[in-house]
PDB file of N, CA and C in Angstrom:
ATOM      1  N   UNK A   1     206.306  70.833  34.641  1.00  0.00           N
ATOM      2  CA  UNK A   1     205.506  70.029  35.534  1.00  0.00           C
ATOM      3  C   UNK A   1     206.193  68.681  35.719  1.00  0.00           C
ATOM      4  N   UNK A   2     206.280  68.402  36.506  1.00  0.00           N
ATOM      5  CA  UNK A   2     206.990  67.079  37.107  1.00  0.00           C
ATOM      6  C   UNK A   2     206.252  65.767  36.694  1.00  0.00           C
ATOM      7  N   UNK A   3     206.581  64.703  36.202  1.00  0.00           N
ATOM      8  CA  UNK A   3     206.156  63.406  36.070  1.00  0.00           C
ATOM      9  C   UNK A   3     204.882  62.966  36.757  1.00  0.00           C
ATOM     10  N   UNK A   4     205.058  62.924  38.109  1.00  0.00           N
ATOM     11  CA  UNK A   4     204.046  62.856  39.235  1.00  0.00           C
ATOM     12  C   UNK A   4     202.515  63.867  39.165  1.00  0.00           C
ATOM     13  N   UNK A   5     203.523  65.061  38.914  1.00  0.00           N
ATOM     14  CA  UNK A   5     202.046  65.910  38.709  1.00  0.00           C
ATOM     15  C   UNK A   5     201.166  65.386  38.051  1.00  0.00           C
ATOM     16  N   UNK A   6     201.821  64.912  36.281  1.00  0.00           N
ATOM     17  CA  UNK A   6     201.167  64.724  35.165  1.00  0.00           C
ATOM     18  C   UNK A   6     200.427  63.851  35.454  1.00  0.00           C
ATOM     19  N   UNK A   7     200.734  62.228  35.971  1.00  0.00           N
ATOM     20  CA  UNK A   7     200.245  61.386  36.332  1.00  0.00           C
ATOM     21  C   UNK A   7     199.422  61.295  36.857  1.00  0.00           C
ATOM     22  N   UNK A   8     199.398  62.598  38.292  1.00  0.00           N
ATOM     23  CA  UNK A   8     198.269  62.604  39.349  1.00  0.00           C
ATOM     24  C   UNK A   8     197.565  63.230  38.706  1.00  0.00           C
ATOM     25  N   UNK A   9     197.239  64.176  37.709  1.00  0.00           N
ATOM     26  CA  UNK A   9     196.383  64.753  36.764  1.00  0.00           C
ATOM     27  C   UNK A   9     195.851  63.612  35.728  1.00  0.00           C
ATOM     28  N   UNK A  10     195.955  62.797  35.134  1.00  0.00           N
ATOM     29  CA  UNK A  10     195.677  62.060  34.436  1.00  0.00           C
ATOM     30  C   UNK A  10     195.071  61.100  35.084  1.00  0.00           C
ATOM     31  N   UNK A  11     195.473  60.673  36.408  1.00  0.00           N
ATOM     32  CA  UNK A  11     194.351  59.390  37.416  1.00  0.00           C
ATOM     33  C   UNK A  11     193.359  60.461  37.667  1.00  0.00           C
ATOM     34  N   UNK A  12     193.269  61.730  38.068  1.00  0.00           N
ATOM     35  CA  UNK A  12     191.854  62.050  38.326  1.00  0.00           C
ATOM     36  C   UNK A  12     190.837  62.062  37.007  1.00  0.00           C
ATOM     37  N   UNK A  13     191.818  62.649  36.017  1.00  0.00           N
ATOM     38  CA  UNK A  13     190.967  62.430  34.913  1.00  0.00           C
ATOM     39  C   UNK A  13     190.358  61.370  34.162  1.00  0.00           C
ATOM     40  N   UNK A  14     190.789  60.349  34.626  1.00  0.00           N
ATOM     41  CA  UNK A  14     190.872  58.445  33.783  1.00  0.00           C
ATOM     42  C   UNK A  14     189.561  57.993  35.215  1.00  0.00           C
ATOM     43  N   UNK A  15     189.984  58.364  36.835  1.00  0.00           N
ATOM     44  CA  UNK A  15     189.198  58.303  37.621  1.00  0.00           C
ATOM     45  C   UNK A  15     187.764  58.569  38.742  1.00  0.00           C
ATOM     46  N   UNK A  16     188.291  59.682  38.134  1.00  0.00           N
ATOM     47  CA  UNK A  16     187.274  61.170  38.970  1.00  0.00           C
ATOM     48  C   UNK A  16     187.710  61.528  40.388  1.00  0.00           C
ATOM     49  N   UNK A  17     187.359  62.187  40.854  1.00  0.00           N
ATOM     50  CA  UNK A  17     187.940  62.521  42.283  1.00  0.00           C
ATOM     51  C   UNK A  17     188.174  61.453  43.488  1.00  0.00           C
ATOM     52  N   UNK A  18     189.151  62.007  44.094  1.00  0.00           N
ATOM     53  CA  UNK A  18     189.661  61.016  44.955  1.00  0.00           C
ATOM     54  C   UNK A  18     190.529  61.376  46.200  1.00  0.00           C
ATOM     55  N   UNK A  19     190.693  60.329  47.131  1.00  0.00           N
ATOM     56  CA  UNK A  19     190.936  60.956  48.421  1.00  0.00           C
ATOM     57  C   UNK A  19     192.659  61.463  48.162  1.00  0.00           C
ATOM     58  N   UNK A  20     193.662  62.059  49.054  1.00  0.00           N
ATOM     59  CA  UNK A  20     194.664  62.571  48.814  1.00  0.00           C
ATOM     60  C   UNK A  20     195.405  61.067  49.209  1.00  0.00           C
ATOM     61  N   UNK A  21     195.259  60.068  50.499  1.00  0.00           N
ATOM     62  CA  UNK A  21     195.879  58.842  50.861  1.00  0.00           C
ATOM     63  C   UNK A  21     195.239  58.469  49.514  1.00  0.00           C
ATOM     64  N   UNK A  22     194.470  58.079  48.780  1.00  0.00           N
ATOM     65  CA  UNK A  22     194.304  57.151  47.367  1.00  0.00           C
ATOM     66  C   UNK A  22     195.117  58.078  45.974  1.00  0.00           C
ATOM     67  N   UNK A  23     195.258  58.884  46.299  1.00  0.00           N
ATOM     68  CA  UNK A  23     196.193  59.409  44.792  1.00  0.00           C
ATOM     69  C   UNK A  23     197.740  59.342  45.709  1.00  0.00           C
ATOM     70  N   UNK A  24     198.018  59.070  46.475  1.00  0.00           N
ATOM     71  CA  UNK A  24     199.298  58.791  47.083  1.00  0.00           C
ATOM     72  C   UNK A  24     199.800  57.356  46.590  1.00  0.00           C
ATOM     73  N   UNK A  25     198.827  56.228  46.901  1.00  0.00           N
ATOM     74  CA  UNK A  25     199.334  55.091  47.031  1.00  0.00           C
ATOM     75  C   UNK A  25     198.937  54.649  45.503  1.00  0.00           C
ATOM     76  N   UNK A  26     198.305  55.671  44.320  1.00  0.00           N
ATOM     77  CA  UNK A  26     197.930  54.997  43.160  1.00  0.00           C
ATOM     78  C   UNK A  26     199.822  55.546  42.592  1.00  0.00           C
ATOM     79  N   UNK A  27     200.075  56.957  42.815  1.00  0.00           N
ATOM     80  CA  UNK A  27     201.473  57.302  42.645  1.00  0.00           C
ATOM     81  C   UNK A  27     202.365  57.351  43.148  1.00  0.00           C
ATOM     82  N   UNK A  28     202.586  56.317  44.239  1.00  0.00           N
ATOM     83  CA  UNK A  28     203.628  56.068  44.338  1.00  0.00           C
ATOM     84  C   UNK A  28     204.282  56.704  45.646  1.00  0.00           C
ATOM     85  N   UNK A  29     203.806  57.554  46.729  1.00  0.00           N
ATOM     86  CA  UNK A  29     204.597  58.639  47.158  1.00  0.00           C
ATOM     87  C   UNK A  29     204.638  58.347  48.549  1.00  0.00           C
ATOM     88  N   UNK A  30     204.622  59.102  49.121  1.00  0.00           N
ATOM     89  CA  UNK A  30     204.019  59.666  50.587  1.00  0.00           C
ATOM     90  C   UNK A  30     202.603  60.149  50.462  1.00  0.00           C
ATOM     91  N   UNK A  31     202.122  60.013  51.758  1.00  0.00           N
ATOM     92  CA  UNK A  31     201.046  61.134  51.285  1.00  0.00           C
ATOM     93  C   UNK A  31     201.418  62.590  51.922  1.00  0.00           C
ATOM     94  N   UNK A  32     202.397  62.868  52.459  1.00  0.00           N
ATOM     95  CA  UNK A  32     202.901  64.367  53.124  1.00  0.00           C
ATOM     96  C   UNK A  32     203.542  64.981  51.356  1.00  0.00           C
ATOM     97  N   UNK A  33     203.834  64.013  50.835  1.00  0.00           N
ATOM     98  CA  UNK A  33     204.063  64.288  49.436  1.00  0.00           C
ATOM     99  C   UNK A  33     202.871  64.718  48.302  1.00  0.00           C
ATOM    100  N   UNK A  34     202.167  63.771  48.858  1.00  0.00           N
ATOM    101  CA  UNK A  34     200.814  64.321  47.916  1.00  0.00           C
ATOM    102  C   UNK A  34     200.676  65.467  48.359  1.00  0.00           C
ATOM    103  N   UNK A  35     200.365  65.659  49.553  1.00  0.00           N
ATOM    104  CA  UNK A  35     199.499  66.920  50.093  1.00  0.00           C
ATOM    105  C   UNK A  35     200.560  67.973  49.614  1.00  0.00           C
ATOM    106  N   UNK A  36     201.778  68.454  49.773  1.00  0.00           N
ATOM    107  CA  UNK A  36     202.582  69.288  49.268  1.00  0.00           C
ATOM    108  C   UNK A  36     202.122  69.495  47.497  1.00  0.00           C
ATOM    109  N   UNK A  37     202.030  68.570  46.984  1.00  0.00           N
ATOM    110  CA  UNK A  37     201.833  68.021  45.225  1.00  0.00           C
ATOM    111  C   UNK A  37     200.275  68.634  45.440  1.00  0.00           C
ATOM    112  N   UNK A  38     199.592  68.768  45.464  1.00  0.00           N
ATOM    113  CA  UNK A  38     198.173  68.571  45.957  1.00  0.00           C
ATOM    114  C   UNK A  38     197.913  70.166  45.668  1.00  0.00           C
ATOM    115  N   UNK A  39     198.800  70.710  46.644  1.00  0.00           N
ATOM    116  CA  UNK A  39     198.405  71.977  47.130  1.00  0.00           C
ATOM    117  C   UNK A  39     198.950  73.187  46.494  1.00  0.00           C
ATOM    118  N   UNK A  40     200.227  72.600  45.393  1.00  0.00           N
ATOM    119  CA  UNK A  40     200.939  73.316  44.353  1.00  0.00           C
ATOM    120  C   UNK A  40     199.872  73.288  43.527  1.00  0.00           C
ATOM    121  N   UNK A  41     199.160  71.928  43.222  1.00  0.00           N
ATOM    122  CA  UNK A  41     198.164  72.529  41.714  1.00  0.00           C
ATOM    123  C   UNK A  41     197.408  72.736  41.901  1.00  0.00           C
ATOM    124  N   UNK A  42     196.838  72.764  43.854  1.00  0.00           N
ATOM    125  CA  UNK A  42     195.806  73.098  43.720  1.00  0.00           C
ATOM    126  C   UNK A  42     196.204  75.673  43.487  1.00  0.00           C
ATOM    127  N   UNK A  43     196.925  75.353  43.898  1.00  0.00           N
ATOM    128  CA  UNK A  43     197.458  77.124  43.757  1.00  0.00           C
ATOM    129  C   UNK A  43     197.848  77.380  42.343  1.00  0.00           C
ATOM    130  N   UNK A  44     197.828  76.574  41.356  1.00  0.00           N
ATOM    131  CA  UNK A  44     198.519  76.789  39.481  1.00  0.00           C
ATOM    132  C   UNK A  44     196.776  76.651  39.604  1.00  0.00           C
ATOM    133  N   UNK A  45     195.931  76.226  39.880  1.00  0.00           N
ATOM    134  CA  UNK A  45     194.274  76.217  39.524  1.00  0.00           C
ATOM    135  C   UNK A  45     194.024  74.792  38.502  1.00  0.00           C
ATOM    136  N   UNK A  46     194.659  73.814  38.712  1.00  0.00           N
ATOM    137  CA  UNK A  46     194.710  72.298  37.940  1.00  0.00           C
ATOM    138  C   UNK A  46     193.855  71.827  38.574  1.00  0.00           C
ATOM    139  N   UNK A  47     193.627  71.779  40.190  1.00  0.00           N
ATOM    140  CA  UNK A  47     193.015  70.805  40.835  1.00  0.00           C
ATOM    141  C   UNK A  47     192.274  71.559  42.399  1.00  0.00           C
ATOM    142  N   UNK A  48     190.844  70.923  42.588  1.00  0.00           N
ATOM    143  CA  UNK A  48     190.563  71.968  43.875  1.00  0.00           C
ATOM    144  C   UNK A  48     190.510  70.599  44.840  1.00  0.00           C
ATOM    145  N   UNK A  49     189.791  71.316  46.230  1.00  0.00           N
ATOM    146  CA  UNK A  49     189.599  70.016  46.779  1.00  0.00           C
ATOM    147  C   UNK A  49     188.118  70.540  47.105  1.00  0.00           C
ATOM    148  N   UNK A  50     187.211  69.353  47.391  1.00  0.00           N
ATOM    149  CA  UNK A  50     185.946  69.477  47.350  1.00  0.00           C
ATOM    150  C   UNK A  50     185.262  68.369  48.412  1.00  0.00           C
ATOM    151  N   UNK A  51     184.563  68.461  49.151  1.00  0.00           N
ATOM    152  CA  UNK A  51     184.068  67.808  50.197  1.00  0.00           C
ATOM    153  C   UNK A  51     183.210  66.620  49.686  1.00  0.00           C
ATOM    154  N   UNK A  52     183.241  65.487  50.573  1.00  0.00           N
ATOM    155  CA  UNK A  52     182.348  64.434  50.013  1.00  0.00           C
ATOM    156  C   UNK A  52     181.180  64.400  50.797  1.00  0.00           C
ATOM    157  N   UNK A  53     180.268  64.357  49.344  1.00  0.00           N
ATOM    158  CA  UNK A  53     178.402  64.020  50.099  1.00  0.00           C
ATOM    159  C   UNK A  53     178.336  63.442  51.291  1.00  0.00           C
ATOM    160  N   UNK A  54     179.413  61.894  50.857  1.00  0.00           N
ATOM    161  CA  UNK A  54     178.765  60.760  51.520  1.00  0.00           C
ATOM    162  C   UNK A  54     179.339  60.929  52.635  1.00  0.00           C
ATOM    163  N   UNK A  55     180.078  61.693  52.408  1.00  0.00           N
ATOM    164  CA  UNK A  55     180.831  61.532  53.947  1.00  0.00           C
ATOM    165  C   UNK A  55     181.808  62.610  54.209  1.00  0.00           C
ATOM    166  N   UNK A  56     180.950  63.617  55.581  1.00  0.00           N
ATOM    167  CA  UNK A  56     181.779  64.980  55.557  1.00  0.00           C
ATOM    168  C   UNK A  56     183.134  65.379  55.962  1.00  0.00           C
ATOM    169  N   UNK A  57     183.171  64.149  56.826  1.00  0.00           N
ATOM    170  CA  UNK A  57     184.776  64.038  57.380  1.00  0.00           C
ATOM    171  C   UNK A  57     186.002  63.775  56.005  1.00  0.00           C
ATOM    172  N   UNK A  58     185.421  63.165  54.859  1.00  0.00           N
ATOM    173  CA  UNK A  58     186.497  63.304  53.892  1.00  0.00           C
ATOM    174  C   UNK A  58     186.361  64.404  53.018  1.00  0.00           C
ATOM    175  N   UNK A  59     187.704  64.678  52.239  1.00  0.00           N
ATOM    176  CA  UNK A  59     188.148  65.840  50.921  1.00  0.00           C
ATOM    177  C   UNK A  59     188.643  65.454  50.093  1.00  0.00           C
ATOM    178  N   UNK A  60     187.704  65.281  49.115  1.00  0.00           N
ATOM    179  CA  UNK A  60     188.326  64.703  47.451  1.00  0.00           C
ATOM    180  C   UNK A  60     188.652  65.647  46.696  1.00  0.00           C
ATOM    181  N   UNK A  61     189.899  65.156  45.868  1.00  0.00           N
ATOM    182  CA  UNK A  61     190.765  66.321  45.155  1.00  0.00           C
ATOM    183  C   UNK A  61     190.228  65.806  43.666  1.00  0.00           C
ATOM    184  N   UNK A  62     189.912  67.264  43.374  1.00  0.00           N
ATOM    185  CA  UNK A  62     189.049  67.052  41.979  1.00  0.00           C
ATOM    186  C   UNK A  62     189.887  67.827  40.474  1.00  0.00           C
ATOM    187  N   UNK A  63     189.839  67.570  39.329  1.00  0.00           N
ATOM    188  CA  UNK A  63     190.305  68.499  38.164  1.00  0.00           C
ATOM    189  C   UNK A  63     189.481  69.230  37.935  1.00  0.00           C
ATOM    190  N   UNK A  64     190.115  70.670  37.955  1.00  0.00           N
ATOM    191  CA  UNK A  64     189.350  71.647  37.310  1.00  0.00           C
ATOM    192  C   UNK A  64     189.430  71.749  35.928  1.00  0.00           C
ATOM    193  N   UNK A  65     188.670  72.535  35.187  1.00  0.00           N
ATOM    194  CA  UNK A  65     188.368  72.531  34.156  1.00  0.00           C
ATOM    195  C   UNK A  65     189.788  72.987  33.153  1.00  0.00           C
ATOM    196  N   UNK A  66     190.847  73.954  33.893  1.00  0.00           N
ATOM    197  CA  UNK A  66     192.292  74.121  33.244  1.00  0.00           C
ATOM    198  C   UNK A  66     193.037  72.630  33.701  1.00  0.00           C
ATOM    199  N   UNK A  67     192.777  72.051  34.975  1.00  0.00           N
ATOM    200  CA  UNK A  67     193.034  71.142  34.756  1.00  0.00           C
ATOM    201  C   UNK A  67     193.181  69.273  33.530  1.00  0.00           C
ATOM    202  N   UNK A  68     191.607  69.344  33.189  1.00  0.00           N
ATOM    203  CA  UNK A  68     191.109  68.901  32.340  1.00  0.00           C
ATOM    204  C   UNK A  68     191.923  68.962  31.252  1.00  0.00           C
ATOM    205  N   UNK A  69     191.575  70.304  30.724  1.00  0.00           N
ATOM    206  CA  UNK A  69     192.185  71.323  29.741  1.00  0.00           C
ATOM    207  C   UNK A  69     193.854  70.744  29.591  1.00  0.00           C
ATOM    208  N   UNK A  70     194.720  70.647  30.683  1.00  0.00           N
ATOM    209  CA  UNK A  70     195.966  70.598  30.182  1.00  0.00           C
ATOM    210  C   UNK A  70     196.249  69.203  30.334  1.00  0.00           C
ATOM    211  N   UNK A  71     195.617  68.260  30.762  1.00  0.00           N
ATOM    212  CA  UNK A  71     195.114  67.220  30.771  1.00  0.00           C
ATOM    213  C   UNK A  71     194.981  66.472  28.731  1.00  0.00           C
ATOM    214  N   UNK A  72     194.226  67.037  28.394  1.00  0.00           N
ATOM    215  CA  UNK A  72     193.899  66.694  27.037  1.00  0.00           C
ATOM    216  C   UNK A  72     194.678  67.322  26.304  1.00  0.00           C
ATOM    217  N   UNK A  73     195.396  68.200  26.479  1.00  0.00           N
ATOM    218  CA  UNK A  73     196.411  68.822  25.610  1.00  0.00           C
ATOM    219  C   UNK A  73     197.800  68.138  25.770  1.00  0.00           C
ATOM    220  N   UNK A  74     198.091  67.865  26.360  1.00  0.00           N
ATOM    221  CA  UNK A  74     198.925  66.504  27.047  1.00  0.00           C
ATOM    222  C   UNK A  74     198.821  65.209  25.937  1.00  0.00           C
ATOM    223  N   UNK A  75     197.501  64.751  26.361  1.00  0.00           N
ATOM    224  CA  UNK A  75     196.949  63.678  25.361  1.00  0.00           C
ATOM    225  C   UNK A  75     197.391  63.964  23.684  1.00  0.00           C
ATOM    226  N   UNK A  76     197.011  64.791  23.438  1.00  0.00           N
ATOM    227  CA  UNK A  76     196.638  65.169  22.397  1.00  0.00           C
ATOM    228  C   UNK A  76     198.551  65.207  21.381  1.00  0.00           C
ATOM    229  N   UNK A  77     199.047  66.109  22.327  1.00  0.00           N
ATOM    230  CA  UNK A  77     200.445  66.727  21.838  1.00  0.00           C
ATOM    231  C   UNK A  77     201.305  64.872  21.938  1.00  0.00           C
ATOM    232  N   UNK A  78     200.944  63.812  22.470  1.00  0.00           N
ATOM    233  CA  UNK A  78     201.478  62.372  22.490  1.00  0.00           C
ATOM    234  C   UNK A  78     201.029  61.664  21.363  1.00  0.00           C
ATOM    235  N   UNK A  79     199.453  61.567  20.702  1.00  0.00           N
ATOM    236  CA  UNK A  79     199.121  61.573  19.721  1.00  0.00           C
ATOM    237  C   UNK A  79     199.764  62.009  18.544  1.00  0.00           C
ATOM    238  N   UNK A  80     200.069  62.852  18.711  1.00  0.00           N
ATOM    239  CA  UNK A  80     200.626  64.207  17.469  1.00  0.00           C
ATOM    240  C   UNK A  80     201.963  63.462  17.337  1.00  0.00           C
ATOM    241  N   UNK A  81     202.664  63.487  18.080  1.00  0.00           N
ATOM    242  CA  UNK A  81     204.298  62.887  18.299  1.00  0.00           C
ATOM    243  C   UNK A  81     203.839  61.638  17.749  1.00  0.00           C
ATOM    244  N   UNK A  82     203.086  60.862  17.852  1.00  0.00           N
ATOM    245  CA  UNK A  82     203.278  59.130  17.877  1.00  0.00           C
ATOM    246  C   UNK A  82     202.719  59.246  16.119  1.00  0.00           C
ATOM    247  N   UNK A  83     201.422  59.910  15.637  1.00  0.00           N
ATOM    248  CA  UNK A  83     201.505  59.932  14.634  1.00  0.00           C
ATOM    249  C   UNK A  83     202.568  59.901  13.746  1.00  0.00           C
ATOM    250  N   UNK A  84     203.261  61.179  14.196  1.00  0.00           N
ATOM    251  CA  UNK A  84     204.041  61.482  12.905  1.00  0.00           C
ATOM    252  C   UNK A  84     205.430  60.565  12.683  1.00  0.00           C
ATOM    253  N   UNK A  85     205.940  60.052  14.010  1.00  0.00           N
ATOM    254  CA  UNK A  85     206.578  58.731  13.882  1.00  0.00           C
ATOM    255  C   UNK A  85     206.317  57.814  12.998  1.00  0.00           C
ATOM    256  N   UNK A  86     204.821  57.394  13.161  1.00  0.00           N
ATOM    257  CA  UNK A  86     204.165  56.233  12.486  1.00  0.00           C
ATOM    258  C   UNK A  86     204.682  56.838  11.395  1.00  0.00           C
ATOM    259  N   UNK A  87     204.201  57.819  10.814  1.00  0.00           N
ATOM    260  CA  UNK A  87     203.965  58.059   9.356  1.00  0.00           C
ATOM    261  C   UNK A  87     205.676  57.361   8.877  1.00  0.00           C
ATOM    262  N   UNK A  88     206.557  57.434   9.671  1.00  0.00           N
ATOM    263  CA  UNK A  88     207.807  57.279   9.111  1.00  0.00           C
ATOM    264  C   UNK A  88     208.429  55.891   9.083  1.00  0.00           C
ATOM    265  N   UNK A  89     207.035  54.819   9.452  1.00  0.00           N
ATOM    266  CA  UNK A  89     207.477  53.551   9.113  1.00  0.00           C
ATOM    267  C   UNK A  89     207.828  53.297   7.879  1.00  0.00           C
ATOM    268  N   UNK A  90     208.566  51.958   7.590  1.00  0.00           N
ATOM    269  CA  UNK A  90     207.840  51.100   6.653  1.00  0.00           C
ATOM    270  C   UNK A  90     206.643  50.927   6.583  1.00  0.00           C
ATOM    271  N   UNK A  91     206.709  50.411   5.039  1.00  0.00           N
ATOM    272  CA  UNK A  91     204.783  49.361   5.023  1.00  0.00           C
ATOM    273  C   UNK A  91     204.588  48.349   6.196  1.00  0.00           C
ATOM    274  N   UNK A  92     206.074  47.338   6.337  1.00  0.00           N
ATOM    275  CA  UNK A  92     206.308  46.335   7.337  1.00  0.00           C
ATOM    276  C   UNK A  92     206.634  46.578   8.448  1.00  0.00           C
ATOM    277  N   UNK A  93     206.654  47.413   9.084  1.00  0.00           N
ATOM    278  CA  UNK A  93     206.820  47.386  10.385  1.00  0.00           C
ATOM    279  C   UNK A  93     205.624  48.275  10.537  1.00  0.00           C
ATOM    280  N   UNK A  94     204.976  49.381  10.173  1.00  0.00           N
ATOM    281  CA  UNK A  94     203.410  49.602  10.010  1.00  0.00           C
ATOM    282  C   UNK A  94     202.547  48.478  10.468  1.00  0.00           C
ATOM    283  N   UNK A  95     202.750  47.278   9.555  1.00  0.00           N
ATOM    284  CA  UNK A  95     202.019  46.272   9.586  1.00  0.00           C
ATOM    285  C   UNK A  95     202.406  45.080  10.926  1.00  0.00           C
ATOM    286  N   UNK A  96     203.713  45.270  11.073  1.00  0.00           N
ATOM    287  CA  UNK A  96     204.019  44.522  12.910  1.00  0.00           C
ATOM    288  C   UNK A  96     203.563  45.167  14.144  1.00  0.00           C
ATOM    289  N   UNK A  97     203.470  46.496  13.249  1.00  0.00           N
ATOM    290  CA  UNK A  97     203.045  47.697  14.966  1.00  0.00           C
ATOM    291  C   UNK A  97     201.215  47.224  14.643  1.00  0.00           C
ATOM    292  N   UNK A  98     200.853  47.076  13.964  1.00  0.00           N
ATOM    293  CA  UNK A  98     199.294  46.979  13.978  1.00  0.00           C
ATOM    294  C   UNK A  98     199.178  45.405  14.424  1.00  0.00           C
ATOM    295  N   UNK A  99     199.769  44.092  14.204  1.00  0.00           N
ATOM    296  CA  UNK A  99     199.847  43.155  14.652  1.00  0.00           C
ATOM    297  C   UNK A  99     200.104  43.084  15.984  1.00  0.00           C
ATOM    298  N   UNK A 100     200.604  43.998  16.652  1.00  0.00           N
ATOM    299  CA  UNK A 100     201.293  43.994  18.039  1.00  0.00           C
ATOM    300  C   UNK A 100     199.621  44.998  19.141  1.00  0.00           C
ATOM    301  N   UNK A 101     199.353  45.772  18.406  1.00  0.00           N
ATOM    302  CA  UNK A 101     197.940  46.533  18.556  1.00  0.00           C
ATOM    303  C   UNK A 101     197.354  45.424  20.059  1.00  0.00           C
ATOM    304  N   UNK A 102     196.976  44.771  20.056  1.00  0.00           N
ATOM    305  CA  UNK A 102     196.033  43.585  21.006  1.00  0.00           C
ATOM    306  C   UNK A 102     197.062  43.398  22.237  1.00  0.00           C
ATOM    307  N   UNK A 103     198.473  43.266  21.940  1.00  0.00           N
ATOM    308  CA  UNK A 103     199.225  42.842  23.055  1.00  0.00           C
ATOM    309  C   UNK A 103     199.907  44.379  24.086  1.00  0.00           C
ATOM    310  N   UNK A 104     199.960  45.063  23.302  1.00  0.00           N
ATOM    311  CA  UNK A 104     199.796  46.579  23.678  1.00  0.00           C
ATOM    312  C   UNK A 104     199.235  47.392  24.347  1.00  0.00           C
ATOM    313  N   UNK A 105     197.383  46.710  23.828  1.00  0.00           N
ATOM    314  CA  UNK A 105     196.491  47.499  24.533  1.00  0.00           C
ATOM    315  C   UNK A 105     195.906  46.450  25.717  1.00  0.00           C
ATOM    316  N   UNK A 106     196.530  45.143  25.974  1.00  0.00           N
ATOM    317  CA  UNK A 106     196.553  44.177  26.938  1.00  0.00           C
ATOM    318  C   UNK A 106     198.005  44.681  28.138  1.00  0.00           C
ATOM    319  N   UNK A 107     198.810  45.136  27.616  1.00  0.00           N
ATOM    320  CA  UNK A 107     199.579  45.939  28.813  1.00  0.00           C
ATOM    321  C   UNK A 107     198.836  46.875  29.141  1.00  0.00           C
ATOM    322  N   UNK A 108     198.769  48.150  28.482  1.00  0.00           N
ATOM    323  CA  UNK A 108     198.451  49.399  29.345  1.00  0.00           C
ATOM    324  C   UNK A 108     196.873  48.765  30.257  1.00  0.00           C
ATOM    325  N   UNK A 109     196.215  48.025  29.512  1.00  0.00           N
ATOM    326  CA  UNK A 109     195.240  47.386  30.841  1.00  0.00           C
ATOM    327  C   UNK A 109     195.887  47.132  31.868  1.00  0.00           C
ATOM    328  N   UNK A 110     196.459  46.225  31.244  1.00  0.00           N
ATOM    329  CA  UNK A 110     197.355  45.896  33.170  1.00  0.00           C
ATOM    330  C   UNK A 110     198.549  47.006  33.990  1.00  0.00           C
ATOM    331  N   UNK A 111     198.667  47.833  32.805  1.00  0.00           N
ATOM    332  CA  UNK A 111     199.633  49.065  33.832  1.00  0.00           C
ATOM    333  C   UNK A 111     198.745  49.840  34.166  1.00  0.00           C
ATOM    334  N   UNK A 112     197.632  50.099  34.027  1.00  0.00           N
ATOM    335  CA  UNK A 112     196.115  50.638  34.402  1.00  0.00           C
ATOM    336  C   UNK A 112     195.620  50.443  36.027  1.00  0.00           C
ATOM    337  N   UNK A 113     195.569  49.069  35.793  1.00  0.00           N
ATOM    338  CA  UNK A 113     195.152  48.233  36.800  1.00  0.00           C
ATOM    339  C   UNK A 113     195.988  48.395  38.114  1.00  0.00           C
ATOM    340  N   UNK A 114     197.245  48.421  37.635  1.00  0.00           N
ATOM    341  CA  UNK A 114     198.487  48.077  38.584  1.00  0.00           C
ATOM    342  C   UNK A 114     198.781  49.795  39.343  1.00  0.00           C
ATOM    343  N   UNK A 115     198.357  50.890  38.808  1.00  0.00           N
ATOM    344  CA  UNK A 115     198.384  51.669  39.115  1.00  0.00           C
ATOM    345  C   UNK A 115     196.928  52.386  39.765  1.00  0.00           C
ATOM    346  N   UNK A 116     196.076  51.993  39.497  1.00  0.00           N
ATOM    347  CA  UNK A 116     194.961  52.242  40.363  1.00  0.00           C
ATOM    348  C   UNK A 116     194.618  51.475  41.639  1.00  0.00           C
ATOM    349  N   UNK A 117     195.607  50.367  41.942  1.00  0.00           N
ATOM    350  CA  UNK A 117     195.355  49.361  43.072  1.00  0.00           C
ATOM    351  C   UNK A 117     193.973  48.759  42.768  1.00  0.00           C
ATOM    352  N   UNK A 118     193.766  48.057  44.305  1.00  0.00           N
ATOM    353  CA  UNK A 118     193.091  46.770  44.102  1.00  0.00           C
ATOM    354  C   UNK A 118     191.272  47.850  44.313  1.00  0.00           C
ATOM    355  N   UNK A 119     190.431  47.339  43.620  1.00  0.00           N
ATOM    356  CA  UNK A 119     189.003  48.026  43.804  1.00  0.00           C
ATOM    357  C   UNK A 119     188.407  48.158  45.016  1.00  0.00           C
ATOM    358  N   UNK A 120     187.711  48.927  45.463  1.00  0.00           N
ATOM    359  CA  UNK A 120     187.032  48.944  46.882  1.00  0.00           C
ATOM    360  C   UNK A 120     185.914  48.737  46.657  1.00  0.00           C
TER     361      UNK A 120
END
């Protein structure tokens, strides 16, 4: 699975469904790119597209439940890796990576941010 995929799987999951021009411009692409990207997972069964209540003229692309699924297994298998790293600190650098903890989780806020664009 390509970088992009993963990513666009992980904003629906961090976001909930969303238009195909808004998962374009959160990753980066085209949107003739999304829709190609779009329509591969939506055929692997990762992602469907699903009509909006509010408004019938749009189609929000949603995670399905294998989606989800490989979604958290993803998560999970990065966890696993980062653990067992840790385990192979020092006591002291254990103790700089936990000091560093606040400035860390103050980036991925802002690479969060920076990748979901500005709020509507």
């Amino acid at each position: 699975m390509s970088l992009t995929s993963a990513a666009t799987l992980a904003t629906l999951d961090r976001t909930g469904p969303r238009r195909i021009t808004d998962l374009a411009a959160v990753e980066g692409v085209t949107q003739p790119a999304m829709t190609t990207l779009v329509r591969v997972m939506e055929e692997s069964g990762l992602v469907e597209r699903r009509g909006d209540a509010s408004d019938k003229r749009v189609t929000l692309v949603c995670l399905t439940e294998a989606g989800a699924s490989y979604v958290r297994t993803r998560h999970q298998a990065g966890v696993d890796a980062f653990e067992r790293l840790i385990g192979q600190l020092t006591g002291d650098e254990a103790e700089a990576l936990v000091a560093a903890l606040p400035a860390l989780k103050h980036l991925a806020e802002l690479e969060s941010q920076d990748r979901e664009g500005p709020k509507q």
